[in-house]
Protein backbone atom coordinates (compact mmCIF):
# COMPACT_ATOMS: atom_id res chain seq x y z
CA UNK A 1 -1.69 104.49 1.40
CA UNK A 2 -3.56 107.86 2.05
CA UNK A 3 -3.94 109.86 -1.66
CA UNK A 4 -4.95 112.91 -2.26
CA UNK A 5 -5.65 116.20 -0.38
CA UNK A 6 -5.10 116.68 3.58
CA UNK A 7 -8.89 116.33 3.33
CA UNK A 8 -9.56 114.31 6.56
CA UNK A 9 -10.49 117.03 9.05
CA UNK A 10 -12.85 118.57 7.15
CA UNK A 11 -15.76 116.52 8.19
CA UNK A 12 -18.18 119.43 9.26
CA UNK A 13 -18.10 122.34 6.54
CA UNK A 14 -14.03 122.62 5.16
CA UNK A 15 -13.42 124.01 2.00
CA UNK A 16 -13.25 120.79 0.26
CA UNK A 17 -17.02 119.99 1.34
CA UNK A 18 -18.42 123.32 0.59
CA UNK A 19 -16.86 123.66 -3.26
CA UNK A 20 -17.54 120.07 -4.38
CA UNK A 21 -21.26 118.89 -4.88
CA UNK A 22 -21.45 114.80 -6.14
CA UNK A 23 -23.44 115.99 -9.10
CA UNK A 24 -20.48 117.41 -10.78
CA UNK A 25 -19.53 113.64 -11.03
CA UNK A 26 -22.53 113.14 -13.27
CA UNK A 27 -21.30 115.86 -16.08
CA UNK A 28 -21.46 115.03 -19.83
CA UNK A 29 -24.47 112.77 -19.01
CA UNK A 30 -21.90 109.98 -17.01
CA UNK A 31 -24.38 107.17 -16.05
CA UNK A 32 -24.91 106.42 -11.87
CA UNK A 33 -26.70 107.18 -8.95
CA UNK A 34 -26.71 109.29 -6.07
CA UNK A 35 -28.59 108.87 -2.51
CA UNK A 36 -28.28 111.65 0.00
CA UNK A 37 -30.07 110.16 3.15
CA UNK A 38 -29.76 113.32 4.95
CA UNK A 39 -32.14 115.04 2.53
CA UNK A 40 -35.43 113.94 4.23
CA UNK A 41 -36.92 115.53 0.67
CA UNK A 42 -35.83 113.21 -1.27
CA UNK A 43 -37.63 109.94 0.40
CA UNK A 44 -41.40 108.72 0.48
CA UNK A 45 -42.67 106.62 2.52
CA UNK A 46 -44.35 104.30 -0.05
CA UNK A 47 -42.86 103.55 -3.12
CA UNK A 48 -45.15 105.67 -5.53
CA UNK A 49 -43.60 108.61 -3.78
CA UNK A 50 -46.79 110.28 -2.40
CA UNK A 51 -46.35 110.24 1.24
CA UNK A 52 -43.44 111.89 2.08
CA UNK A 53 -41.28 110.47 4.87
CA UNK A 54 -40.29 111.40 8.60
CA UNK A 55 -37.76 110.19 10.92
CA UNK A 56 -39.11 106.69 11.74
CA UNK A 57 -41.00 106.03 9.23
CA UNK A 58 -40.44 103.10 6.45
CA UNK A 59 -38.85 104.29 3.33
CA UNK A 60 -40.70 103.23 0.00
CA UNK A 61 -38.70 105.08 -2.72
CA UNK A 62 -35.54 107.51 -2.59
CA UNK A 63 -35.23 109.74 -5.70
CA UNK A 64 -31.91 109.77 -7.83
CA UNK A 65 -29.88 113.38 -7.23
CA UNK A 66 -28.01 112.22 -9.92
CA UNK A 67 -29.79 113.56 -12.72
CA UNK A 68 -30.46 110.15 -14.03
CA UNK A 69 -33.77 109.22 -12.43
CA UNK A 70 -32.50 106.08 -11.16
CA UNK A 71 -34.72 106.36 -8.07
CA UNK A 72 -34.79 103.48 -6.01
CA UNK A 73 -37.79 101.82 -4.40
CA UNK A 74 -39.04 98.97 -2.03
CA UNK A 75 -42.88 97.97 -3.36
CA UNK A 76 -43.50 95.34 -0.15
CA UNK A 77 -44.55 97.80 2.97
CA UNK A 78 -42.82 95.03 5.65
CA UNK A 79 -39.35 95.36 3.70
CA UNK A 80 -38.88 99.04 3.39
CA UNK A 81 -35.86 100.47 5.56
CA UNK A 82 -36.49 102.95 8.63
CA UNK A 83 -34.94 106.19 8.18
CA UNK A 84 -33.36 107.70 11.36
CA UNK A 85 -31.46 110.26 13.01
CA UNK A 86 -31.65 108.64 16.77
CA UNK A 87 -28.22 107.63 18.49
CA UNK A 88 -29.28 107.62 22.32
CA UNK A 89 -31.02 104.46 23.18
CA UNK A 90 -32.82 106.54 26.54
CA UNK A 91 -36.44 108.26 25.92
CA UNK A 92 -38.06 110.56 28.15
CA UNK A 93 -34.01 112.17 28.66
CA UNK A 94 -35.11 115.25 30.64
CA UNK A 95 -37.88 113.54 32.47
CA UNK A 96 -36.83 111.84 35.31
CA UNK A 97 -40.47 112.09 37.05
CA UNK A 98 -41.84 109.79 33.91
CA UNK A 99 -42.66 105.85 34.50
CA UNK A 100 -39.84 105.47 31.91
CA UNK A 101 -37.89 105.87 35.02
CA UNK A 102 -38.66 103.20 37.33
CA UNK A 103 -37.78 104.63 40.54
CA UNK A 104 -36.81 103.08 44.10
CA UNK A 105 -37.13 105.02 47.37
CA UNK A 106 -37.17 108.64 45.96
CA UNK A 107 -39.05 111.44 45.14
CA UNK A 108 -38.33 112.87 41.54
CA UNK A 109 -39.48 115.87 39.55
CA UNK A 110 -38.23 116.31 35.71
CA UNK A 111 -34.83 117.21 37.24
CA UNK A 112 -34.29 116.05 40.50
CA UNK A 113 -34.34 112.90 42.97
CA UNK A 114 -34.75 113.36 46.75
CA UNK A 115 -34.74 110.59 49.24
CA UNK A 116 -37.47 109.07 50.79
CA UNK A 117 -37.14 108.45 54.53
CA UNK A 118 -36.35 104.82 53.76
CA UNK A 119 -33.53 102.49 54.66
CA UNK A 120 -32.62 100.86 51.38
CA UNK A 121 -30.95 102.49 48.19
CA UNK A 122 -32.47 105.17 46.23
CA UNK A 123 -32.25 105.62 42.63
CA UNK A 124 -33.96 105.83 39.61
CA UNK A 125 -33.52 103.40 36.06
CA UNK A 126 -34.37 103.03 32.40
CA UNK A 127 -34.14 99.72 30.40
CA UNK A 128 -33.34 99.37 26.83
CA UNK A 129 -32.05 96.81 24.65
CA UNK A 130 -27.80 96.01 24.01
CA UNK A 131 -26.03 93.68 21.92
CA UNK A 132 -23.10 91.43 22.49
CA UNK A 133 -19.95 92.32 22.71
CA UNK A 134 -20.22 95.82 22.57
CA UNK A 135 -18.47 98.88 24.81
CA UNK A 136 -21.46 101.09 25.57
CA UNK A 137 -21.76 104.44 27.02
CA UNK A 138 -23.84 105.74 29.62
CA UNK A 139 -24.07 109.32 30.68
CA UNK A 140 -25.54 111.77 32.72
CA UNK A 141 -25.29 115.00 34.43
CA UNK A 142 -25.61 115.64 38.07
CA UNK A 143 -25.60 118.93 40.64
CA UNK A 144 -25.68 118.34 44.75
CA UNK A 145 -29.12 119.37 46.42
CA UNK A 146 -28.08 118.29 49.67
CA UNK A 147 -26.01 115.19 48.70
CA UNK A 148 -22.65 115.71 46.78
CA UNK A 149 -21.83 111.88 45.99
CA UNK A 150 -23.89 109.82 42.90
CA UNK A 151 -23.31 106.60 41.61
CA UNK A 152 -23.98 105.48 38.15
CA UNK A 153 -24.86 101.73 36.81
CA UNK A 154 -25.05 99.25 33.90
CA UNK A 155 -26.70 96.28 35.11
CA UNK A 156 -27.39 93.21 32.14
CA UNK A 157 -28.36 90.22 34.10
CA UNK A 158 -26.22 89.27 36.28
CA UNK A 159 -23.42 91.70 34.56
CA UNK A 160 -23.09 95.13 36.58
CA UNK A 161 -20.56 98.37 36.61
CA UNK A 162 -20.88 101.43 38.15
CA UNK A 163 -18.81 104.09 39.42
CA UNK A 164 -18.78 107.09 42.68
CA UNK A 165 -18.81 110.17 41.43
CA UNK A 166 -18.43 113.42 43.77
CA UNK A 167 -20.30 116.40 42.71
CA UNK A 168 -18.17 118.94 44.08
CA UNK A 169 -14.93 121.19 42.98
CA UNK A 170 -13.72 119.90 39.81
CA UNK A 171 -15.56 116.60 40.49
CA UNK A 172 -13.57 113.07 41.71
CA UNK A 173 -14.05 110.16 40.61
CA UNK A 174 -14.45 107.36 43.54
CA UNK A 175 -14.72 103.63 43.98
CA UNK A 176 -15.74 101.14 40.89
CA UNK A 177 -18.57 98.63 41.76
CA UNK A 178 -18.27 95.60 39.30
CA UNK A 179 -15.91 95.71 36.04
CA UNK A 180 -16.19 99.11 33.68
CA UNK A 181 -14.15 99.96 30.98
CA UNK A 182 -13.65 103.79 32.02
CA UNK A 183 -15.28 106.27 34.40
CA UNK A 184 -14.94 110.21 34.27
CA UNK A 185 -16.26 113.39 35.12
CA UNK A 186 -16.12 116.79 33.69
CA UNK A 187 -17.39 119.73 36.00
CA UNK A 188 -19.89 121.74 34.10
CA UNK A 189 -19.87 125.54 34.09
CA UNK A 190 -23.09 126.11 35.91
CA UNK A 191 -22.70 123.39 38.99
CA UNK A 192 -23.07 120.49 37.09
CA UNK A 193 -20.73 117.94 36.47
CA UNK A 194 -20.95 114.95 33.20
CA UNK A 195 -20.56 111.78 34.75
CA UNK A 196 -20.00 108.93 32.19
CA UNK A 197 -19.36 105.64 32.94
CA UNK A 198 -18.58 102.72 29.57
CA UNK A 199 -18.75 98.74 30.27
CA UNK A 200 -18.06 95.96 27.57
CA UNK A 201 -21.73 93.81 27.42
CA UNK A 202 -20.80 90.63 26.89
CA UNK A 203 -24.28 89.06 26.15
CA UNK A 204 -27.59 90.79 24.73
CA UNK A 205 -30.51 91.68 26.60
CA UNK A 206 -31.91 94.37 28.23
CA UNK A 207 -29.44 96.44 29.80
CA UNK A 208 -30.84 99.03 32.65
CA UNK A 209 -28.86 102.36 32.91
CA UNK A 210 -29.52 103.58 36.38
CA UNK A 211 -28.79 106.49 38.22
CA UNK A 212 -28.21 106.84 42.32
CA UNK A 213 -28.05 109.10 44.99
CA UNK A 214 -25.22 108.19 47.55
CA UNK A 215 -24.68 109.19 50.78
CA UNK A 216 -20.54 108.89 50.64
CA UNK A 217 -17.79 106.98 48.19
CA UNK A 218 -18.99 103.86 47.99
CA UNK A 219 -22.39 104.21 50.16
CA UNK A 220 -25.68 103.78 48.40
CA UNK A 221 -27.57 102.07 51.05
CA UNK A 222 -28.47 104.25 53.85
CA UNK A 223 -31.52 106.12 55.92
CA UNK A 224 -32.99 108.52 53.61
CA UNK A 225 -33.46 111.99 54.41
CA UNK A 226 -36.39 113.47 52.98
CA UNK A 227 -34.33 117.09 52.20
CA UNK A 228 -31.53 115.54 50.75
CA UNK A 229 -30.74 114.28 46.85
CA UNK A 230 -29.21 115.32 43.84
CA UNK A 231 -29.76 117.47 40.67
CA UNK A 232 -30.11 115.10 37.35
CA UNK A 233 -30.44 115.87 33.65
CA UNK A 234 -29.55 114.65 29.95
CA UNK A 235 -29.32 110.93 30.39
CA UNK A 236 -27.44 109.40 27.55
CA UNK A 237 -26.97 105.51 26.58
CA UNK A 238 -25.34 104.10 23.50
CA UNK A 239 -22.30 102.13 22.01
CA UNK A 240 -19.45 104.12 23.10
CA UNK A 241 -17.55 104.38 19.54
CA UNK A 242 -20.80 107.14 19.03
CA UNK A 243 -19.77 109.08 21.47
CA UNK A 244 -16.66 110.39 20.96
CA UNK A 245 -17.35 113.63 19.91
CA UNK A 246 -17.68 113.10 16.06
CA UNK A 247 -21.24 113.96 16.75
CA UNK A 248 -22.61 115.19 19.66
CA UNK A 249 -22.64 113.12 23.00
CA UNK A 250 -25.85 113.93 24.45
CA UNK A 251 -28.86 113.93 22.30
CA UNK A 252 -32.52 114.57 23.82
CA UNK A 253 -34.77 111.91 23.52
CA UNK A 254 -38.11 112.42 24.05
CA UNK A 255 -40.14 109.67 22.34
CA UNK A 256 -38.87 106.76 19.84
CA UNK A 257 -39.95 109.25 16.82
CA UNK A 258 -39.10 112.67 18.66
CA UNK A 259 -35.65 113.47 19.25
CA UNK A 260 -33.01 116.14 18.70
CA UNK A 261 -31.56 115.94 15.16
CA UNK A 262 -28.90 119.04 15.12
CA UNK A 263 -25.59 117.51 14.62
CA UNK A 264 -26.71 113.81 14.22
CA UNK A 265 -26.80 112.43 10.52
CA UNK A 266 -29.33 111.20 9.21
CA UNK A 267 -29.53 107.54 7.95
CA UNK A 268 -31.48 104.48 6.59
CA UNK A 269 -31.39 101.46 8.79
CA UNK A 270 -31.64 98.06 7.11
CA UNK A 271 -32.51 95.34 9.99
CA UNK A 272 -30.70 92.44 8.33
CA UNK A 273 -33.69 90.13 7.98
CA UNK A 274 -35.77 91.85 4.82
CA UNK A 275 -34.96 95.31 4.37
CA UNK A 276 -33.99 96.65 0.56
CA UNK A 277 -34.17 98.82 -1.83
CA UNK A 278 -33.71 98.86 -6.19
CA UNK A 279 -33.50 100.19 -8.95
CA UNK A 280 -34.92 99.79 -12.71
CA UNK A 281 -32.37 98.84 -15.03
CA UNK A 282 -29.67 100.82 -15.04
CA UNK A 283 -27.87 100.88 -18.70
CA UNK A 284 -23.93 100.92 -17.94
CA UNK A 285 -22.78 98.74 -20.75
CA UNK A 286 -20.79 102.09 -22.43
CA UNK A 287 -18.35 101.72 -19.71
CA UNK A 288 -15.55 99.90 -18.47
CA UNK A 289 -15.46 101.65 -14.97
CA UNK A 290 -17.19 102.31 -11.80
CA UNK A 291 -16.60 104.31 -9.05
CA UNK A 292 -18.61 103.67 -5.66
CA UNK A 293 -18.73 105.36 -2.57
CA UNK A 294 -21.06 104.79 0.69
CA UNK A 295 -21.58 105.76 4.45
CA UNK A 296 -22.18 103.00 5.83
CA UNK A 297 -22.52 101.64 9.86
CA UNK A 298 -22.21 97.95 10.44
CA UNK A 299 -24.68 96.92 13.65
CA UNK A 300 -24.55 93.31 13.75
CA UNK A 301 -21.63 90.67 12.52
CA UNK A 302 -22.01 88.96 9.58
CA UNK A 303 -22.29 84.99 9.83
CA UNK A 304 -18.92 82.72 9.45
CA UNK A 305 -20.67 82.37 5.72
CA UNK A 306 -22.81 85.12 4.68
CA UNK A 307 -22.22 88.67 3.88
CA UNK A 308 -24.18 91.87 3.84
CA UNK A 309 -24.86 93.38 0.67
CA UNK A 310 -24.44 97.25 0.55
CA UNK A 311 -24.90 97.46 -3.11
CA UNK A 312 -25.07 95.39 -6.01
CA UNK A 313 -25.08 95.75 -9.54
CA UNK A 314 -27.64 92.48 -10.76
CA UNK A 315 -29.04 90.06 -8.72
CA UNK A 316 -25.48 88.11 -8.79
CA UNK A 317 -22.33 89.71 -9.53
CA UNK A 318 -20.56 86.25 -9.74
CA UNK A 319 -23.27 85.28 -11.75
CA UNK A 320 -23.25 87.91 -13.94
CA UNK A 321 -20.94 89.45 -16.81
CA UNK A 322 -20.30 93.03 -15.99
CA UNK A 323 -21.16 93.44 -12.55
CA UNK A 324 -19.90 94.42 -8.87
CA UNK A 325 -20.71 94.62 -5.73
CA UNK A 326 -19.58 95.98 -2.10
CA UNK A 327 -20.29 94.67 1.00
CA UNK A 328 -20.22 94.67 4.95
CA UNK A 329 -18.26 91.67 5.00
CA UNK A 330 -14.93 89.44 3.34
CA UNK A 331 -16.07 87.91 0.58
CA UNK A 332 -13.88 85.03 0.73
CA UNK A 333 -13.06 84.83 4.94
CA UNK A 334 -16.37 86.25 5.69
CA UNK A 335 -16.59 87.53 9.10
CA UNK A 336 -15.85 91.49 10.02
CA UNK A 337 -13.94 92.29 6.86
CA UNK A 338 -15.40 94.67 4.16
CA UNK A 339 -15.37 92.81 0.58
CA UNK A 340 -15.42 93.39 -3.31
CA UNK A 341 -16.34 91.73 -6.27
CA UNK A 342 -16.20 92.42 -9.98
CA UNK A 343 -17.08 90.75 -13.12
CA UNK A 344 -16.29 91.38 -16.34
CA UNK A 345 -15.80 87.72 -18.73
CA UNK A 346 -14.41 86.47 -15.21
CA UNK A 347 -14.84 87.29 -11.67
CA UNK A 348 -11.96 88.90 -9.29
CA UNK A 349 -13.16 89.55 -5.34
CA UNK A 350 -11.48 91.20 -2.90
CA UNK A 351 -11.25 91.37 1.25
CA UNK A 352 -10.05 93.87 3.92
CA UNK A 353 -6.84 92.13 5.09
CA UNK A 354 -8.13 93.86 8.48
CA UNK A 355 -10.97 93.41 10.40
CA UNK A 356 -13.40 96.34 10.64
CA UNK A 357 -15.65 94.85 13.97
CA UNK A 358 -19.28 96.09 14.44
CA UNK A 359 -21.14 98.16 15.71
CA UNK A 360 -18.63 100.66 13.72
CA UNK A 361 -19.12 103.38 10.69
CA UNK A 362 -17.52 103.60 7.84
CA UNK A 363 -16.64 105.84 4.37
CA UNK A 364 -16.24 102.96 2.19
CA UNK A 365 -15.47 103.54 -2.25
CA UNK A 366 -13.95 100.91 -4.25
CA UNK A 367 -12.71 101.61 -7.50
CA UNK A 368 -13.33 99.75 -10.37
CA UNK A 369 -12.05 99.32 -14.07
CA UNK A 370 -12.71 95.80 -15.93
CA UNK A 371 -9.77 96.86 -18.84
CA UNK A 372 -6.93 97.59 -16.02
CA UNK A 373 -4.13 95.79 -16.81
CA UNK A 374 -3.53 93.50 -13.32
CA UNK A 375 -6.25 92.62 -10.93
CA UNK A 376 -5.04 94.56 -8.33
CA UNK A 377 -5.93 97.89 -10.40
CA UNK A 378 -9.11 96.36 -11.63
CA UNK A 379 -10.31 96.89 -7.74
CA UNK A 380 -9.37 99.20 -4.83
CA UNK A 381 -11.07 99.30 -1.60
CA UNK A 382 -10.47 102.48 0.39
CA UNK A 383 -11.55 102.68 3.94
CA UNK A 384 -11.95 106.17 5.66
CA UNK A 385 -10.17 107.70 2.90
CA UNK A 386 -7.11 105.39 2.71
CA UNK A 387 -6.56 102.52 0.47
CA UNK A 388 -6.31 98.82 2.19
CA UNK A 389 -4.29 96.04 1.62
CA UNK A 390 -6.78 93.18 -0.07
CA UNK A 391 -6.71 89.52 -0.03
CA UNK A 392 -7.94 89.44 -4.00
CA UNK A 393 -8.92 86.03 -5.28
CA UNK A 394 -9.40 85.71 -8.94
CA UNK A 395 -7.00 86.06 -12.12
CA UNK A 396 -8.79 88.99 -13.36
CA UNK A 397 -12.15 90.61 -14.60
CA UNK A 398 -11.34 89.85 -18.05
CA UNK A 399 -12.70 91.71 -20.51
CA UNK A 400 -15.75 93.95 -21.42
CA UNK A 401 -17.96 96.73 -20.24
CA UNK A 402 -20.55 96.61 -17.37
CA UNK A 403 -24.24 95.29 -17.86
CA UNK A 404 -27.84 96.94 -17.99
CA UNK A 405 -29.16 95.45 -14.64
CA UNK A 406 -30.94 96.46 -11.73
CA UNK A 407 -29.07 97.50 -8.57
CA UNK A 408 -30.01 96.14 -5.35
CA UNK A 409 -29.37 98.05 -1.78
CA UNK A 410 -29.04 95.92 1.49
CA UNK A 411 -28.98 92.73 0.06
CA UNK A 412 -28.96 90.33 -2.95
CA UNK A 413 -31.67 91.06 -5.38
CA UNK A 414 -33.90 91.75 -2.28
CA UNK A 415 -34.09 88.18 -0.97
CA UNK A 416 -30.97 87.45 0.58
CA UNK A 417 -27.48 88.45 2.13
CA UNK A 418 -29.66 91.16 4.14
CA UNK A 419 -27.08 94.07 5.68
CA UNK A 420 -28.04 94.58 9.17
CA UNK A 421 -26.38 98.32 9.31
CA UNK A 422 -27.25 101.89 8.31
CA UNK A 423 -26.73 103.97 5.04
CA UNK A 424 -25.94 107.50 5.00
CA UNK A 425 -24.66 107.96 1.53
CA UNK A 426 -24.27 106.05 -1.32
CA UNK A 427 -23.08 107.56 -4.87
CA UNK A 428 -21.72 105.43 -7.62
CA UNK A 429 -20.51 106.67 -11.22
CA UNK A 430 -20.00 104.79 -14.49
CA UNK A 431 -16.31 106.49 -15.32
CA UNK A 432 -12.93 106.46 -13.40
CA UNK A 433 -12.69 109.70 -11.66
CA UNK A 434 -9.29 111.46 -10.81
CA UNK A 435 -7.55 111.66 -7.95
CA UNK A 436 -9.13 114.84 -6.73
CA UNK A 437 -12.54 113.76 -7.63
CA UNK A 438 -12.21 110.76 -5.67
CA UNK A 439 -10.59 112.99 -2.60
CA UNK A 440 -13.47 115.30 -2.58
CA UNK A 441 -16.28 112.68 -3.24
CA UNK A 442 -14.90 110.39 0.44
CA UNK A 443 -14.79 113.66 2.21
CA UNK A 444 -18.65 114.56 1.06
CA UNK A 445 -19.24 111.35 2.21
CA UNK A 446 -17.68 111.53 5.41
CA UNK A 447 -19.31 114.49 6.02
CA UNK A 448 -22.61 113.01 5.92
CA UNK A 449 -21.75 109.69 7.74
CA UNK A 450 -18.85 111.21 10.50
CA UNK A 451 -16.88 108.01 10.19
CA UNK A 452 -13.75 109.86 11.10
């Protein structure tokens, strides 16, 4: 059930955000760490922290705002996560006249596409990559110069969608070419109108995002007229649960390192094949509890028998007395659950009884105390700020504190169970916090991962 304070709207700058700071957590010298991946500051790009990091670069080692200097580092170049702030999957987004654009049968400037006098269609496209079984979005804003009808495409293979769109009034939209999932338009206030157009891709490839001048509703093959085409600006592709207005739906893309970052958190993007980060030794055995929170976004599905690791205390927690871990998958059913596990003497897991299905983001905390007196209290798994029903295997953590091990990030001791997701904030504590604590520290997190 949902605890706490009516917290859950405050994801931008509420009052809840701006009073708490994580490092109050940390008072009276409470053992942990804290990762902000939206302070660019804090990162290097190798892990002796002397090159300091930029959007796209590998990240080597990511100081400890904790106050505990458990900074965390990756000493192998090729296994170093990419930090990011980039959500459109388009470049060259306000440059319609660049070869990114591989035109047919037009004449384009930065903003516009005119008709050559050509029998045939005449558009422009881009091609990037997709995944499987994802709802993507594709966007972009038009204006008449002569025509007043555009059509917009997805085209994977032998997969298409696209929709009419009239550029006039408060905009209409027309006929559907091929399956979609949703077409609109929005009229704009100075003549343009948002034309958006999202289509489930059933298999991954390259998926082209195209954009086409039309004669009439339904018409894009015609006789060109050389004065005649349309207005076009501020292309936008990605999946579509990113563009819902949590963060902004169009982001300029010029290249694959220079992009708009206003409004879009940053984050650390672990590919799922060797990507990770550690610590030292971290000396928790004073304590019975843990509390961890993270921002996370699963990309890909987990196997039918693996899991992702988002954090892990040793390089086995069910190997291990006094140990945990969370992760991007069930730990017993696998799949698109999140999962649990904790050691103390013995070893209790837990699993989403729901499915959480990638590509989504999350605010994820599970709270943990070895001396609770059922298993059930020994570990809670919140979601987006409200507790979930578990499938818990196990008769208990049994007794003791936790251990004085490393603790990995985006997979098992660095050689296996690789997450392939992002990580916007991760902050874990050696005590049992109270109920506001815990309230305030998922809404800072939310606030720097926009999960809801």
């Amino acid at each position: 059930m949902r605890r706490g304070l009516s917290r859950h709207n405050n994801r931008s700058s509420g009052s809840v955000v701006a009073a708490f700071s994580p490092l109050s957590l940390f008072a009276g010298g409470a053992q942990g760490v804290w990762y902000d991946d939206s302070l660019t500051s804090s990162m290097y790009q190798d892990s002796a922290g002397t090159v300091a990091a930029v959007l796209e670069s590998p990240v080597g080692k990511q100081l400890d705002l904790s106050g505990n200097n458990n900074h965390r580092t990756q000493v192998t170049s090729a296994n170093r996560p990419i930090l990011s702030a980039r959500y459109n999957l388009l470049t060259k987004t306000e440059q319609f006249d660049n070869a990114a654009w591989v035109s047919t049968n037009v004449t384009k400037t930065a903003n516009s596409l005119t008709e050559t006098a050509v029998t045939g269609n005449h558009f422009v496209l881009q091609t990037t990559s997709s995944q499987a079984a994802v709802l993507y979005s594709y966007s972009v804003e038009c204006a008449p110069n002569g025509r007043t009808w555009a059509y917009i495409q997805f085209t994977i293979g032998s997969q298409a969608g696209g929709a009419w769109f009239q550029l006039t009034g408060a905009g209409t939209v027309g006929n559907t070419a091929g399956t979609l999932d949703s077409k609109t338009i929005t009229a704009l206030t100075d003549g343009y109108y948002k034309l958006t157009i999202t289509k489930t891709i059933t298999v991954a490839g390259n998926i082209e995002a195209a954009v086409f001048i039309a004669s009439a509703n339904g018409t894009t093959n015609y006789a060109g007229d050389i004065t005649k085409g349309i207005y076009v600006r501020n292309a936008d592709t990605r999946p579509a649960n990113q563009a819902t207005g949590l963060i902004p739906t169009y982001q300029r893309v010029d290249t694959s390192s220079v992009y708009d970052t206003v409004g879009f958190p940053q984050y650390l993007k672990y590919g799922g094949i060797n990507s990770s980060l550690s610590t030292a030794s971290i000396n928790f055995t004073a304590t019975a509890q843990m509390s961890a929170f993270a921002g996370v976004r699963k990309v890909g599905a987990n196997a039918s028998t693996s899991i992702g690791m988002v954090a892990e205390l040793s390089t086995a927690a069910g190997s291990n007395a006094g140990s945990f871990f969370l992760s991007t998958g069930g730990v017993a059913s696998y799949g698109n659950k999140y999962g649990c596990a904790l050691q103390g003497s013995t070893l209790i897991y837990s699993d989403s009884a729901t499915s959480w299905t990638p590509p989504i983001t999350n605010t994820l905390s599970t709270l943990m105390n070895i001396a609770a007196a059922t298993p059930a209290l020994q570990q809670i798994l919140n979601i987006n700020g409200v507790q979930q029903s578990v499938t818990q295997v196990g008769s208990g953590a049994g007794t003791g504190n936790f251990g004085n091990y490393a603790m990995y990030f985006g997979a098992r001791a660095g050689t296996s169970l690789f997450t392939n997701g992002y990580e916007y904030q991760t902050i874990i504590v050696g005590k049992t916090l109270t109920a506001t604590e815990i309230a305030n520290t998922e809404t800072y997190v939310n606030s720097k991962t926009l999960a809801y």
